[in-house]
N, C-alpha and C. Protein backbone atom coordinates (compact mmCIF):
# COMPACT_ATOMS: atom_id res chain seq x y z
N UNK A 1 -6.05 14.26 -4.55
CA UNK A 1 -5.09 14.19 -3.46
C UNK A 1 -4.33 12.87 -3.50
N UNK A 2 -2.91 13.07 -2.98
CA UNK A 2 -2.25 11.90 -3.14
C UNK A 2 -1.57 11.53 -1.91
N UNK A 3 -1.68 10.19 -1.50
CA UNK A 3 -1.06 10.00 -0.14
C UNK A 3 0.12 9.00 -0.19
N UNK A 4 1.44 9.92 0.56
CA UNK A 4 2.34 9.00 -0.06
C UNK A 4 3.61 8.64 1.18
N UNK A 5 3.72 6.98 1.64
CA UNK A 5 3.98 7.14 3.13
C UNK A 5 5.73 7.11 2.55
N UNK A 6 6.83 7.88 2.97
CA UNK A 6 7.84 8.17 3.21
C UNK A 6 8.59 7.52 4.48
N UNK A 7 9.10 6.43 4.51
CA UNK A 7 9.52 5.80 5.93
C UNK A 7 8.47 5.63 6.93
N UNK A 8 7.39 5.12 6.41
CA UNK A 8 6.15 5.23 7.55
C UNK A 8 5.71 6.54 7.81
N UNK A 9 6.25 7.51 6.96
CA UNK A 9 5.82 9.07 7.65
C UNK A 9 4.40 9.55 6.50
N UNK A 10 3.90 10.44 6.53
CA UNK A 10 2.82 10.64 5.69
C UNK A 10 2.88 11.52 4.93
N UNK A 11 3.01 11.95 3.42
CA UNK A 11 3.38 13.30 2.46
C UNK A 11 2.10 13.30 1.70
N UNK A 12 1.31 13.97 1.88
CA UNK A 12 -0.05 14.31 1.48
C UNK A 12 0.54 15.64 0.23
N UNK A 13 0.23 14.92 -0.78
CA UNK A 13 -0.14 16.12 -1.98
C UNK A 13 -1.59 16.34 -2.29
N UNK A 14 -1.45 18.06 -1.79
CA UNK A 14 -3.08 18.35 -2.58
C UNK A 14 -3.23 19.61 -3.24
N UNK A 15 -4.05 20.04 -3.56
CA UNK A 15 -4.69 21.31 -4.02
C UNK A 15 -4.95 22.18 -2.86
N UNK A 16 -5.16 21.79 -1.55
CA UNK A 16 -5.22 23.12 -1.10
C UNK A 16 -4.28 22.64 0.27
N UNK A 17 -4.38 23.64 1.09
CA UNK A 17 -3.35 23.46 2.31
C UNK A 17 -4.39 22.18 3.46
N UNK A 18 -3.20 21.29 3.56
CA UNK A 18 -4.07 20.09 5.23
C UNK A 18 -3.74 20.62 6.53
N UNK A 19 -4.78 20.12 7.20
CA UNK A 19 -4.76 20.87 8.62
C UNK A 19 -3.44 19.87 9.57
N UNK A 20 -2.15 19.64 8.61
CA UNK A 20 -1.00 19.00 9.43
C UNK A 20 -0.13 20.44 9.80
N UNK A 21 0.92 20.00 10.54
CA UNK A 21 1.42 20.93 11.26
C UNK A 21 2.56 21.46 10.18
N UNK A 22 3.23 20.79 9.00
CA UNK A 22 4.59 21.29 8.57
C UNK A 22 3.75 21.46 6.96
N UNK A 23 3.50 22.27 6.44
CA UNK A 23 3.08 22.44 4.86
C UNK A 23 4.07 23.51 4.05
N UNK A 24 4.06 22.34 2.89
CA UNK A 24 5.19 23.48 1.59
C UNK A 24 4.37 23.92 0.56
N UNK A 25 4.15 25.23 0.25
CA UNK A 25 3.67 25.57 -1.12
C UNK A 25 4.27 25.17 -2.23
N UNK A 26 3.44 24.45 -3.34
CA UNK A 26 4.43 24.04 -4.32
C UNK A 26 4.91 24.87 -5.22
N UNK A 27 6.24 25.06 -5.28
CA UNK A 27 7.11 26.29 -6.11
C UNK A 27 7.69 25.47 -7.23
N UNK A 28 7.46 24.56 -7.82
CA UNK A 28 8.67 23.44 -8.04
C UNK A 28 9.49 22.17 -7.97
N UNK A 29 10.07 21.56 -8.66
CA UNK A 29 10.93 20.41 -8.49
C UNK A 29 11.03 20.71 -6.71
N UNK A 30 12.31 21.68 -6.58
CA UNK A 30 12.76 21.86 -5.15
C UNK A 30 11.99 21.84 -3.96
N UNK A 31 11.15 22.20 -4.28
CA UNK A 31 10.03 21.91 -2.88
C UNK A 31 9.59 20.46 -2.82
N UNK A 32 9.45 19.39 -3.56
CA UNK A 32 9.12 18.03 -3.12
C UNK A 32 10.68 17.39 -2.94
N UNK A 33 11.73 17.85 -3.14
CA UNK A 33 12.88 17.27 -3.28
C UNK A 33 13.40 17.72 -1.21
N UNK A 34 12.72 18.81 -1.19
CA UNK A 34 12.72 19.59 0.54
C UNK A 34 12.09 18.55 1.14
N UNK A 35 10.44 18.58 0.82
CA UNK A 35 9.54 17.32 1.28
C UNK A 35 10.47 15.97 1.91
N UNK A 36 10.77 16.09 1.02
CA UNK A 36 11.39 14.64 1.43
C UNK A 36 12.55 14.43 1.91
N UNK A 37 13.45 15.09 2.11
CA UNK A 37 14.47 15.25 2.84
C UNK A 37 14.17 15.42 4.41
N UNK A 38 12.93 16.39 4.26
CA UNK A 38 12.42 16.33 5.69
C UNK A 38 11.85 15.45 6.27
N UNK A 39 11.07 14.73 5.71
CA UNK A 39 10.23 13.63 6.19
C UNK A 39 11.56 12.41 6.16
N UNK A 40 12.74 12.29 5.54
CA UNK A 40 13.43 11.07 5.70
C UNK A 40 14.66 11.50 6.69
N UNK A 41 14.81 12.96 6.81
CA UNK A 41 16.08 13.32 7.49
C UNK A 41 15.63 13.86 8.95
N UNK A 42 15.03 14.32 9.01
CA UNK A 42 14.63 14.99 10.29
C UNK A 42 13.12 14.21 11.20
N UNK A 43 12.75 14.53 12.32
CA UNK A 43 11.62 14.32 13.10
C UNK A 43 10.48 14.55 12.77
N UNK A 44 9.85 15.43 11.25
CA UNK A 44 8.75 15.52 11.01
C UNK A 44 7.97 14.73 10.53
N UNK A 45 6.85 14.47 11.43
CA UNK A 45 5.81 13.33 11.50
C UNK A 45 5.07 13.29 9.80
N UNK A 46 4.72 14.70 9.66
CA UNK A 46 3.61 14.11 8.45
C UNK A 46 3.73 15.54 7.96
N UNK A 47 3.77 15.82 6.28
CA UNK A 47 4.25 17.09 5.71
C UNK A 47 2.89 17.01 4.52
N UNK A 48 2.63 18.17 4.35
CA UNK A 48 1.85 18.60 3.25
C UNK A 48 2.65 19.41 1.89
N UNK A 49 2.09 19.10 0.59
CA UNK A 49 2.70 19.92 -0.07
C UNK A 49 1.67 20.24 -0.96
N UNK A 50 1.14 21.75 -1.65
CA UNK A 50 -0.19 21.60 -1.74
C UNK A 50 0.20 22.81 -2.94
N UNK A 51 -0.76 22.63 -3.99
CA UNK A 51 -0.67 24.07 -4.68
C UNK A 51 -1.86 23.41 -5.99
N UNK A 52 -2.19 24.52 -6.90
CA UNK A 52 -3.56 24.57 -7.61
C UNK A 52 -3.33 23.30 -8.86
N UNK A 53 -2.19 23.17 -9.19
CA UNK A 53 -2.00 22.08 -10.40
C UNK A 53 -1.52 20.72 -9.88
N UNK A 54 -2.39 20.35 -8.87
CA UNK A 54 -2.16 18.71 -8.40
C UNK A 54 -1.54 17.54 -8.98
N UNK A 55 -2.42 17.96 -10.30
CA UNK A 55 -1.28 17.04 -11.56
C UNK A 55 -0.24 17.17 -12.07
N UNK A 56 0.44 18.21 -12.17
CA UNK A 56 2.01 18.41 -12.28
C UNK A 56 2.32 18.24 -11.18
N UNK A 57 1.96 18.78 -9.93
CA UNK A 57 2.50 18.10 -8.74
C UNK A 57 3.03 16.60 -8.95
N UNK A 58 2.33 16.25 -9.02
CA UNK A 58 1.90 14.29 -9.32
C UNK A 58 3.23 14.26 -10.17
N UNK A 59 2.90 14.44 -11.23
CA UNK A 59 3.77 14.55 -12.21
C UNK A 59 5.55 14.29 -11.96
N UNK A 60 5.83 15.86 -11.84
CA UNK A 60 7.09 16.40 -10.89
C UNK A 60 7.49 15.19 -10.03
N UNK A 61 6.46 14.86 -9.26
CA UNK A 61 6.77 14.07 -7.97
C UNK A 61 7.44 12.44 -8.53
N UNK A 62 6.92 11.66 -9.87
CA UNK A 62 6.82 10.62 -10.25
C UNK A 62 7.94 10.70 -11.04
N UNK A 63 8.86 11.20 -11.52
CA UNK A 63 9.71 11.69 -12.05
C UNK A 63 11.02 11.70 -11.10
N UNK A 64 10.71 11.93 -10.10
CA UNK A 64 11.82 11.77 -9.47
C UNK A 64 12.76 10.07 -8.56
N UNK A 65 11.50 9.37 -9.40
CA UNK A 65 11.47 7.99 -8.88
C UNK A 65 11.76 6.83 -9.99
N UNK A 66 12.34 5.31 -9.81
CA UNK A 66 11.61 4.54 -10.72
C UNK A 66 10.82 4.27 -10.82
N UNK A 67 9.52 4.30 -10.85
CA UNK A 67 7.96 3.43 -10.46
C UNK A 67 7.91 2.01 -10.73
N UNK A 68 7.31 1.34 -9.92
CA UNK A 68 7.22 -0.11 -9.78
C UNK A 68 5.93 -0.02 -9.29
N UNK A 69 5.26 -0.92 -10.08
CA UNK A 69 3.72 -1.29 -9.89
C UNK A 69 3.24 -2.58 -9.66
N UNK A 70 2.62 -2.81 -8.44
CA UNK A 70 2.39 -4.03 -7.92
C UNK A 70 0.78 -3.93 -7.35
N UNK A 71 -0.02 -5.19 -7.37
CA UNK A 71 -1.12 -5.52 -7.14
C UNK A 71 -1.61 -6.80 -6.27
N UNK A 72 -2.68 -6.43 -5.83
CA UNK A 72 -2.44 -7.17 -4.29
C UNK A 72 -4.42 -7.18 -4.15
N UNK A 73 -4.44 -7.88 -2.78
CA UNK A 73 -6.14 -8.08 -2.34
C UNK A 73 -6.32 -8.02 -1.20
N UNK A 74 -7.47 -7.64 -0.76
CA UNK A 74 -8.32 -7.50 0.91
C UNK A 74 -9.06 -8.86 0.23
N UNK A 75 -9.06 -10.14 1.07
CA UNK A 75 -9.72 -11.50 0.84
C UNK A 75 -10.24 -11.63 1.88
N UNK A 76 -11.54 -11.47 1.53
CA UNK A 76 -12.83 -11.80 2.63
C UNK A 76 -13.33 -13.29 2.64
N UNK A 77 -13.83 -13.84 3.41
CA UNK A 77 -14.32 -14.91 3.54
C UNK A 77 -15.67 -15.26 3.83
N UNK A 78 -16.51 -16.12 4.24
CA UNK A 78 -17.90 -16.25 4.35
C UNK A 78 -18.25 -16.06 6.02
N UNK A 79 -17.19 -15.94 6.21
CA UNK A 79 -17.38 -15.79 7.88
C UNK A 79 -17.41 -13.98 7.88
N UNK A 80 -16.63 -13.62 7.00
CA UNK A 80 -16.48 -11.74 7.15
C UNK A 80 -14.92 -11.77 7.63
N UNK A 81 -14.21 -12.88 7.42
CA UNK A 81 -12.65 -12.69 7.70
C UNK A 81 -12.27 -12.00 6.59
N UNK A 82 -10.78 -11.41 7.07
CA UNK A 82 -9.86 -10.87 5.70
C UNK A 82 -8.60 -11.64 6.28
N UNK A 83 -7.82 -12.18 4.70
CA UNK A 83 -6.78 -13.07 4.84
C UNK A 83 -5.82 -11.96 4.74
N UNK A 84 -4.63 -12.15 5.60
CA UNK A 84 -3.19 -11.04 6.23
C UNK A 84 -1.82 -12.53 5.93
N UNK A 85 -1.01 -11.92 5.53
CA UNK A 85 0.14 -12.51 5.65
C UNK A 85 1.31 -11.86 6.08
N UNK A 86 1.73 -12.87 7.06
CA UNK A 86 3.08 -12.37 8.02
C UNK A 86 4.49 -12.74 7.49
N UNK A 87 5.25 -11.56 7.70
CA UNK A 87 6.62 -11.67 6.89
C UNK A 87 7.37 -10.71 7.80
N UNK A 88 9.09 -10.91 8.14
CA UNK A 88 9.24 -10.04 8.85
C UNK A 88 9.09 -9.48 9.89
N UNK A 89 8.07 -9.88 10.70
CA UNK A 89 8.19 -9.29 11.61
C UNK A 89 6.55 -8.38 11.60
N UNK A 90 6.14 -8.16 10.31
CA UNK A 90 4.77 -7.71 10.29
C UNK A 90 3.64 -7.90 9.44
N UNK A 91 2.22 -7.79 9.78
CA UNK A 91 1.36 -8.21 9.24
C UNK A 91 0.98 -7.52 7.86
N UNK A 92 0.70 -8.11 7.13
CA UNK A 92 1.03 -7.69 5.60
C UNK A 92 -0.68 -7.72 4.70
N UNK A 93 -1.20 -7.81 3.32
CA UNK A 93 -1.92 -7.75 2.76
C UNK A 93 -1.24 -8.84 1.56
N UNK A 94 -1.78 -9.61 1.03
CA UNK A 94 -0.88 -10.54 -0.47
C UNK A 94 -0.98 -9.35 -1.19
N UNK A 95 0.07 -9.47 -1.78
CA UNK A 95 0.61 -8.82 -3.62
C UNK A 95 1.84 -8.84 -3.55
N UNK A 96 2.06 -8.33 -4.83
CA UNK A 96 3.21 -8.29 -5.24
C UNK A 96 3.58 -7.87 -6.81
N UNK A 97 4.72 -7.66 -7.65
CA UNK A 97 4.87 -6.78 -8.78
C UNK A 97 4.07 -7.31 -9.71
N UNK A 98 3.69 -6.60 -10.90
CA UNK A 98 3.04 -7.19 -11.75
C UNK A 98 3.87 -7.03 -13.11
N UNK A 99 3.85 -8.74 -13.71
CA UNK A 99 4.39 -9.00 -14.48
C UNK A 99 4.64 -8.46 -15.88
N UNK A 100 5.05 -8.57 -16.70
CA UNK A 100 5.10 -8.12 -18.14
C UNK A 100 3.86 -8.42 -18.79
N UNK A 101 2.83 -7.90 -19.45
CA UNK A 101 1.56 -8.16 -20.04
C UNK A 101 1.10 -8.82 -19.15
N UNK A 102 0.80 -9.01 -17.99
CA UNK A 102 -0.41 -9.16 -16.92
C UNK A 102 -1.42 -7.77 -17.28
N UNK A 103 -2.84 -7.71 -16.47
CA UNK A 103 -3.48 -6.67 -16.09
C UNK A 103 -3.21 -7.15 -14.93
N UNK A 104 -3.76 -5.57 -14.39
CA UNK A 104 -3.80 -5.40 -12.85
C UNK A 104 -4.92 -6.11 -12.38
N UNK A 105 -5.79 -6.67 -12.31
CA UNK A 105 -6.57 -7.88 -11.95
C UNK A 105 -5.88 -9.29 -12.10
N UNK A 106 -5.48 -10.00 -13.22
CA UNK A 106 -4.50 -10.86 -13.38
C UNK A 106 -3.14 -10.77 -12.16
N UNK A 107 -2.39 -10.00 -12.30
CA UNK A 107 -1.88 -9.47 -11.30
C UNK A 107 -2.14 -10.03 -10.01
N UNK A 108 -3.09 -9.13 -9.52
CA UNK A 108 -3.83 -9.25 -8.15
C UNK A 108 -3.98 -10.62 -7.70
N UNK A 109 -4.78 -11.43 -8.33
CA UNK A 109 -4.89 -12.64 -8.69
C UNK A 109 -4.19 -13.41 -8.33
N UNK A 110 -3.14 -13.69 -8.77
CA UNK A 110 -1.95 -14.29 -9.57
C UNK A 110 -1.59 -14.12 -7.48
N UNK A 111 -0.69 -13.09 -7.79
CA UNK A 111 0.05 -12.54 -6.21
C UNK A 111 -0.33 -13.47 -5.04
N UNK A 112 -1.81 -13.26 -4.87
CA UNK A 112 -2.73 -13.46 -3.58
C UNK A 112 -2.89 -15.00 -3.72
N UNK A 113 -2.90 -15.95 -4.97
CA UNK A 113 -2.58 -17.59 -4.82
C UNK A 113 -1.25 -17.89 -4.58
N UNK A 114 -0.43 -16.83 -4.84
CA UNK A 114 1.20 -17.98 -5.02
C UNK A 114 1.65 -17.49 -3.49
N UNK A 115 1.03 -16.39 -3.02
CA UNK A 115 1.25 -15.86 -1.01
C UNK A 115 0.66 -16.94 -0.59
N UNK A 116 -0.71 -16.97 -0.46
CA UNK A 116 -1.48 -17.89 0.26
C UNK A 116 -1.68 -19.09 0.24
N UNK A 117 -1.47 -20.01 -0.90
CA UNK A 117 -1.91 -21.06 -1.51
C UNK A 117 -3.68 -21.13 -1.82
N UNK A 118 -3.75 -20.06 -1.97
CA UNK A 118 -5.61 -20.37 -2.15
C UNK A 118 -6.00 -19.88 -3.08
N UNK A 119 -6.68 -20.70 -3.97
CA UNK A 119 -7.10 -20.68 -5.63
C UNK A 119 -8.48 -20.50 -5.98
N UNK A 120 -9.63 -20.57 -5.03
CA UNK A 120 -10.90 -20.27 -5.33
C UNK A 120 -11.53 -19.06 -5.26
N UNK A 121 -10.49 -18.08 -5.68
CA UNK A 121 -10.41 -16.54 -5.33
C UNK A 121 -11.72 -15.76 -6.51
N UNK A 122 -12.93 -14.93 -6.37
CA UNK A 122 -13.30 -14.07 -6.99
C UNK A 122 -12.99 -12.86 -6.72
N UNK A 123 -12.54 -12.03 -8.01
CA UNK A 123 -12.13 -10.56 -7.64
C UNK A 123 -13.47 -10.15 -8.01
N UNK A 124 -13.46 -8.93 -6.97
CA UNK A 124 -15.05 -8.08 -7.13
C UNK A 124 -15.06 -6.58 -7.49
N UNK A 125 -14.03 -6.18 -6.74
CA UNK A 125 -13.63 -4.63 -7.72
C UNK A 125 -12.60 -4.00 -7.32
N UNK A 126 -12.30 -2.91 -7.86
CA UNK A 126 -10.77 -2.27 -7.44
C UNK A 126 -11.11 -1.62 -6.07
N UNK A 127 -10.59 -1.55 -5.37
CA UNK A 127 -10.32 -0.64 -4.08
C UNK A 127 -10.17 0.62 -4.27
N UNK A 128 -8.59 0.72 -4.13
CA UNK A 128 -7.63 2.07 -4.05
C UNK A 128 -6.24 1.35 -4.52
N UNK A 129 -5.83 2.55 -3.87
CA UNK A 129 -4.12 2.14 -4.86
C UNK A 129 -3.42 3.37 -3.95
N UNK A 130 -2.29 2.79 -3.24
CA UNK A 130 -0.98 3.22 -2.20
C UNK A 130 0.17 3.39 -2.50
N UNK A 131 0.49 3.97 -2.02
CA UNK A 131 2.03 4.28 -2.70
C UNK A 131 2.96 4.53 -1.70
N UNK A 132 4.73 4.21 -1.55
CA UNK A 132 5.65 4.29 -0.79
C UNK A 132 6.42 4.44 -1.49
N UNK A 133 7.27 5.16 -0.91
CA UNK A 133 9.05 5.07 -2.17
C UNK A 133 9.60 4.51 -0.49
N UNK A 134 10.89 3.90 -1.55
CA UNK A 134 12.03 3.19 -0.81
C UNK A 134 13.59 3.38 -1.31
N UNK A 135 14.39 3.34 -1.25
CA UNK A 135 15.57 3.25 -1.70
C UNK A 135 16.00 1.64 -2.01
N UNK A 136 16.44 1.31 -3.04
CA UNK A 136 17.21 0.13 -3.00
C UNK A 136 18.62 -0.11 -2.36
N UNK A 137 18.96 -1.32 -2.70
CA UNK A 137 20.42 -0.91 -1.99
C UNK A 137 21.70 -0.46 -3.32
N UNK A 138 21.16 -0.29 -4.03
CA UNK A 138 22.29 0.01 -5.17
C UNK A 138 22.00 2.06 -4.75
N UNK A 139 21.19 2.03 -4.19
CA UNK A 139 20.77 4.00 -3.90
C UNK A 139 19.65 4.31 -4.92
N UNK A 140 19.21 3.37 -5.94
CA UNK A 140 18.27 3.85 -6.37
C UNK A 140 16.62 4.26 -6.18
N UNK A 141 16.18 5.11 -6.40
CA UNK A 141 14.96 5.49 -5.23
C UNK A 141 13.19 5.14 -6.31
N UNK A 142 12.73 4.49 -5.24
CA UNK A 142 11.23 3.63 -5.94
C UNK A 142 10.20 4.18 -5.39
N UNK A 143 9.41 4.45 -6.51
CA UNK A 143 7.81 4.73 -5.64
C UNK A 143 7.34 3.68 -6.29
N UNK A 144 6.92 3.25 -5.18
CA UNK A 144 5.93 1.69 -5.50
C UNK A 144 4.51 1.74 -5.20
N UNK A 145 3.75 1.97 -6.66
CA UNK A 145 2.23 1.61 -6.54
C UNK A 145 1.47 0.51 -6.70
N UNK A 146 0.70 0.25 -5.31
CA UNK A 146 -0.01 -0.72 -5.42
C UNK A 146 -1.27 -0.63 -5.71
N UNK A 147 -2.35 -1.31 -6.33
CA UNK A 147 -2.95 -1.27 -6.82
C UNK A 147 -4.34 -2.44 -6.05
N UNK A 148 -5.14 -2.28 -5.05
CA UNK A 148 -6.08 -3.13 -4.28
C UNK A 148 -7.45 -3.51 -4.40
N UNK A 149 -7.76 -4.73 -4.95
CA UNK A 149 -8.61 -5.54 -5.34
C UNK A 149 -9.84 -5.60 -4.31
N UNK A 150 -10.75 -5.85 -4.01
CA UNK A 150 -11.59 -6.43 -3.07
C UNK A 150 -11.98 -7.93 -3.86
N UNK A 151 -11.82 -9.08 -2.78
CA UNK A 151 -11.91 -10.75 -3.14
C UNK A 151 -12.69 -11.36 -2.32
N UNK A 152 -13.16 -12.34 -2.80
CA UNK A 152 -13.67 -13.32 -2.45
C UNK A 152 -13.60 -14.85 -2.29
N UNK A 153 -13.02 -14.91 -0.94
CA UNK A 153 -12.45 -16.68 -1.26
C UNK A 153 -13.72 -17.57 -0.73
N UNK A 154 -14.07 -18.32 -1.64
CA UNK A 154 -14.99 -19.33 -1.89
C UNK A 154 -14.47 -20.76 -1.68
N UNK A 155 -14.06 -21.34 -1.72
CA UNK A 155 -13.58 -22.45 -0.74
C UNK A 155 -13.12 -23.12 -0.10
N UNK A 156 -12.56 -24.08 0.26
CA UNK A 156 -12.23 -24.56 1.81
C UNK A 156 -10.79 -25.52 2.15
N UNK A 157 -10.21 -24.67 1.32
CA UNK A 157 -8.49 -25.29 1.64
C UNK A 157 -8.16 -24.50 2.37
N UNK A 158 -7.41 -24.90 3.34
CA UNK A 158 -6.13 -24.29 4.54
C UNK A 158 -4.85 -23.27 3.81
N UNK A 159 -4.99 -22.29 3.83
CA UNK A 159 -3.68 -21.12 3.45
C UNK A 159 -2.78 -22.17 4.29
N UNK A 160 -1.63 -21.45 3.07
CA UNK A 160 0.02 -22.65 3.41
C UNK A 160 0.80 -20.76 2.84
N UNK A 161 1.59 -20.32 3.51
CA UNK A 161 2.61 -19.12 3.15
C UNK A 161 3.69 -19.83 2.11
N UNK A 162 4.15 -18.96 1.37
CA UNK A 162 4.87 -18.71 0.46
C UNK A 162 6.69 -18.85 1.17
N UNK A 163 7.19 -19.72 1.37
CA UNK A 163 7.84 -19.61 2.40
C UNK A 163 9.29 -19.02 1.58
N UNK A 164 8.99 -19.15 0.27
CA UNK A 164 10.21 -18.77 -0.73
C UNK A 164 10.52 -17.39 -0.50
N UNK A 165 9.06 -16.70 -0.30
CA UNK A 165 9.12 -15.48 -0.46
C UNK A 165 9.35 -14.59 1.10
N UNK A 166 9.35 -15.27 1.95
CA UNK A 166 9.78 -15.02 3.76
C UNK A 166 8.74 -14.84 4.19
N UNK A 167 7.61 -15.45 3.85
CA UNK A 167 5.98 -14.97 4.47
C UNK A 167 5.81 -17.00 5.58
N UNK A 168 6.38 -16.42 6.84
CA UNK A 168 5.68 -17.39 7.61
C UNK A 168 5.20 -17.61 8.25
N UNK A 169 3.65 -17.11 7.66
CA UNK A 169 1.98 -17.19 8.26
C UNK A 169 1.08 -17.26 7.35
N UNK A 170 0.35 -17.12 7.05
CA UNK A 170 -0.67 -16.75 6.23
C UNK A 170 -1.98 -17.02 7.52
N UNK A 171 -3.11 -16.08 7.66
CA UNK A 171 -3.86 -16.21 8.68
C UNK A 171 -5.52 -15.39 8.08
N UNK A 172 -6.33 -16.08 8.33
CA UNK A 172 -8.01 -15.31 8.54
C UNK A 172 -8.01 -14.76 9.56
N UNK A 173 -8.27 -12.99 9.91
CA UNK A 173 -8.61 -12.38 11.14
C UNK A 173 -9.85 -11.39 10.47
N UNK A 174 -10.86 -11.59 12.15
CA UNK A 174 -11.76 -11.13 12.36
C UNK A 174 -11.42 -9.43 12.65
N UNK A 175 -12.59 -8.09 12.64
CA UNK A 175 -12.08 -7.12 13.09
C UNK A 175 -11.26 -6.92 14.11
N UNK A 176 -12.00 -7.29 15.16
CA UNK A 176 -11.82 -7.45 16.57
C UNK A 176 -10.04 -7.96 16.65
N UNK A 177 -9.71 -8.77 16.03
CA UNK A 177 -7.87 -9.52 15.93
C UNK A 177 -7.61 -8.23 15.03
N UNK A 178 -7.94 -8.08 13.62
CA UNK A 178 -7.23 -7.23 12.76
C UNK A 178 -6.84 -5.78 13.81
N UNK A 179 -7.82 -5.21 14.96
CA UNK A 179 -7.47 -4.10 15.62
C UNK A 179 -6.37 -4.01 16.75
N UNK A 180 -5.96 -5.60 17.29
CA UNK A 180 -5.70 -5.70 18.12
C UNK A 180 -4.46 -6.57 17.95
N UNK A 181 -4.12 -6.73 16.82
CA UNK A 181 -2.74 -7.88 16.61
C UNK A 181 -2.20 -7.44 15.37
N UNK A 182 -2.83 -7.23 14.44
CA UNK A 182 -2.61 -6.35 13.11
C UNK A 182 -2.21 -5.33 13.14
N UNK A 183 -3.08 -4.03 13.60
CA UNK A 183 -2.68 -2.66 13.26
C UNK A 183 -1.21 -2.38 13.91
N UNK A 184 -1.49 -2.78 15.18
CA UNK A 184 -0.10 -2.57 16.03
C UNK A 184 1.62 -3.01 15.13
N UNK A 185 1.16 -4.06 14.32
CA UNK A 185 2.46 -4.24 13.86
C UNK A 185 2.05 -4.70 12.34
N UNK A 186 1.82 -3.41 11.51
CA UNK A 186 1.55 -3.73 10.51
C UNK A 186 2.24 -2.18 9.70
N UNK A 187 2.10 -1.91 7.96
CA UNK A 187 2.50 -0.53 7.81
C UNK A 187 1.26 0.23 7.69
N UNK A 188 1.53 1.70 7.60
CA UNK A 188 0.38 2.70 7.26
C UNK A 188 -0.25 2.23 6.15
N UNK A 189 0.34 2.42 4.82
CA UNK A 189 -0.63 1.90 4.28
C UNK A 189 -1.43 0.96 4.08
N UNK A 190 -1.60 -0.29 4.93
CA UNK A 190 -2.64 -0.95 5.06
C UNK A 190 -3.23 -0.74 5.70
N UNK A 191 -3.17 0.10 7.01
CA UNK A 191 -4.27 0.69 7.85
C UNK A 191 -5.14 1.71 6.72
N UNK A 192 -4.59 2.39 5.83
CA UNK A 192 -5.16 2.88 4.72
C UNK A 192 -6.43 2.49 3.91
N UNK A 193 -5.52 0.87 3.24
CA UNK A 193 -6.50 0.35 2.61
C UNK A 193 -7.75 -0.35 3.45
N UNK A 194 -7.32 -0.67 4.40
CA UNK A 194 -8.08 -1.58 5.46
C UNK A 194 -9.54 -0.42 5.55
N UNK A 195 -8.84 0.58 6.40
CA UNK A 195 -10.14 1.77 6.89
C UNK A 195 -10.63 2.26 5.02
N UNK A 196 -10.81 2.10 4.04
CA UNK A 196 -11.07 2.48 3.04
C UNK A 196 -12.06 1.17 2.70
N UNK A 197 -11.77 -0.23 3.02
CA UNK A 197 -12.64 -1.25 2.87
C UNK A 197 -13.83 -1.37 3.55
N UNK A 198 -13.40 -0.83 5.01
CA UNK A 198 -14.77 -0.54 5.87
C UNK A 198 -15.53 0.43 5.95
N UNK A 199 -15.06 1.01 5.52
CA UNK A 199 -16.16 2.47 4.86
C UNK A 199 -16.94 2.61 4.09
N UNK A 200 -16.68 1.63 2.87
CA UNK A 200 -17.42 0.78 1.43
C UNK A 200 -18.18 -0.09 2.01
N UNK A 201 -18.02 -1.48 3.09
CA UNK A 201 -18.57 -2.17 3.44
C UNK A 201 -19.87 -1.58 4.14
């Protein structure tokens, strides 16, 4: 199954039908090209598109995009904090694209020191991996996969934000803040990765 947020909206590809209210059988190109017209043009909250070959689904679906692949971290601390960075207007996760011959660990890595300023980072294992398409402004249309680390920051310098990059915060929050200052103004897919970290934990 693939979860894929459309303007904050939710397009679940699977193999069989989800118990959401608007579902397309997959017939084809034209039915994810519908998908999404609906979910970006009209009021529908969250669309299913579901049929027995998930992977041509996938397929079909990735094809209709540029893909851009970026890698990023949930950074825990010794207290049980996770480090969030603010940009915009909302609370965010570090990453960002990954370079030419990077790995996606390198990557991850890399992203989450040059956001935060904090360098005593251990990566511990892959997470999950999210996906959004966007339009650029030239009209060209991106599905952007990210790719999420679980970390470990080990010592005791003060996060400084990336201010090049429009991030001006960088912050440690406890659950209790992450539910109550975070979720509210943050995107779906980090409520994603977030509830996927505490489920492992």
């Amino acid at each position: 199954m693939y979860k894929v947020f459309v303007n904050e909206k939710k397009l679940t590809l699977s193999k069989y039908p989800e118990n959401v209210e608007k579902k397309l059988r997959f017939e084809g190109f034209a039915t994810l090209e519908i998908a999404i017209d609906l979910l970006q043009n009209t009021s529908c909250p969250e669309l299913n598109v579901y049929g027995e070959n998930i992977e041509e689904i996938w397929e079909d679906f990735t094809h209709m995009f540029r893909v851009i692949e970026a890698a990023g971290g949930v950074v825990n601390n010794k207290n049980g904090e996770i480090l969030f960075i603010h940009r915009i207007g909302k609370w965010d996760l570090p990453k960002g694209k990954i370079e030419k011959g990077e790995s996606l660990e390198q990557a991850a890595l890399r992203e989450v020191e040059e956001e935060t300023g904090l360098s005593e980072l251990i990566l511990e294992e892959f997470l999950n991996n999210t996906f959004h398409i966007y339009t650029e402004r030239n009209g060209e249309k991106i599905l952007k996969t990210t790719y999420w680390f679980r970390m470990q920051y080990v010592g005791s310098e003060t996060p400084k934000p990336q201010i090049e990059e429009g991030i001006s915060e960088v912050s440690w929050k406890n659950q209790e803040a992450i539910m109550k200052e975070v979720f509210p103004v943050t995107f779906q897919n980090i409520k994603l990765v977030l509830n996927d970290y505490w489920d492992l934990n």
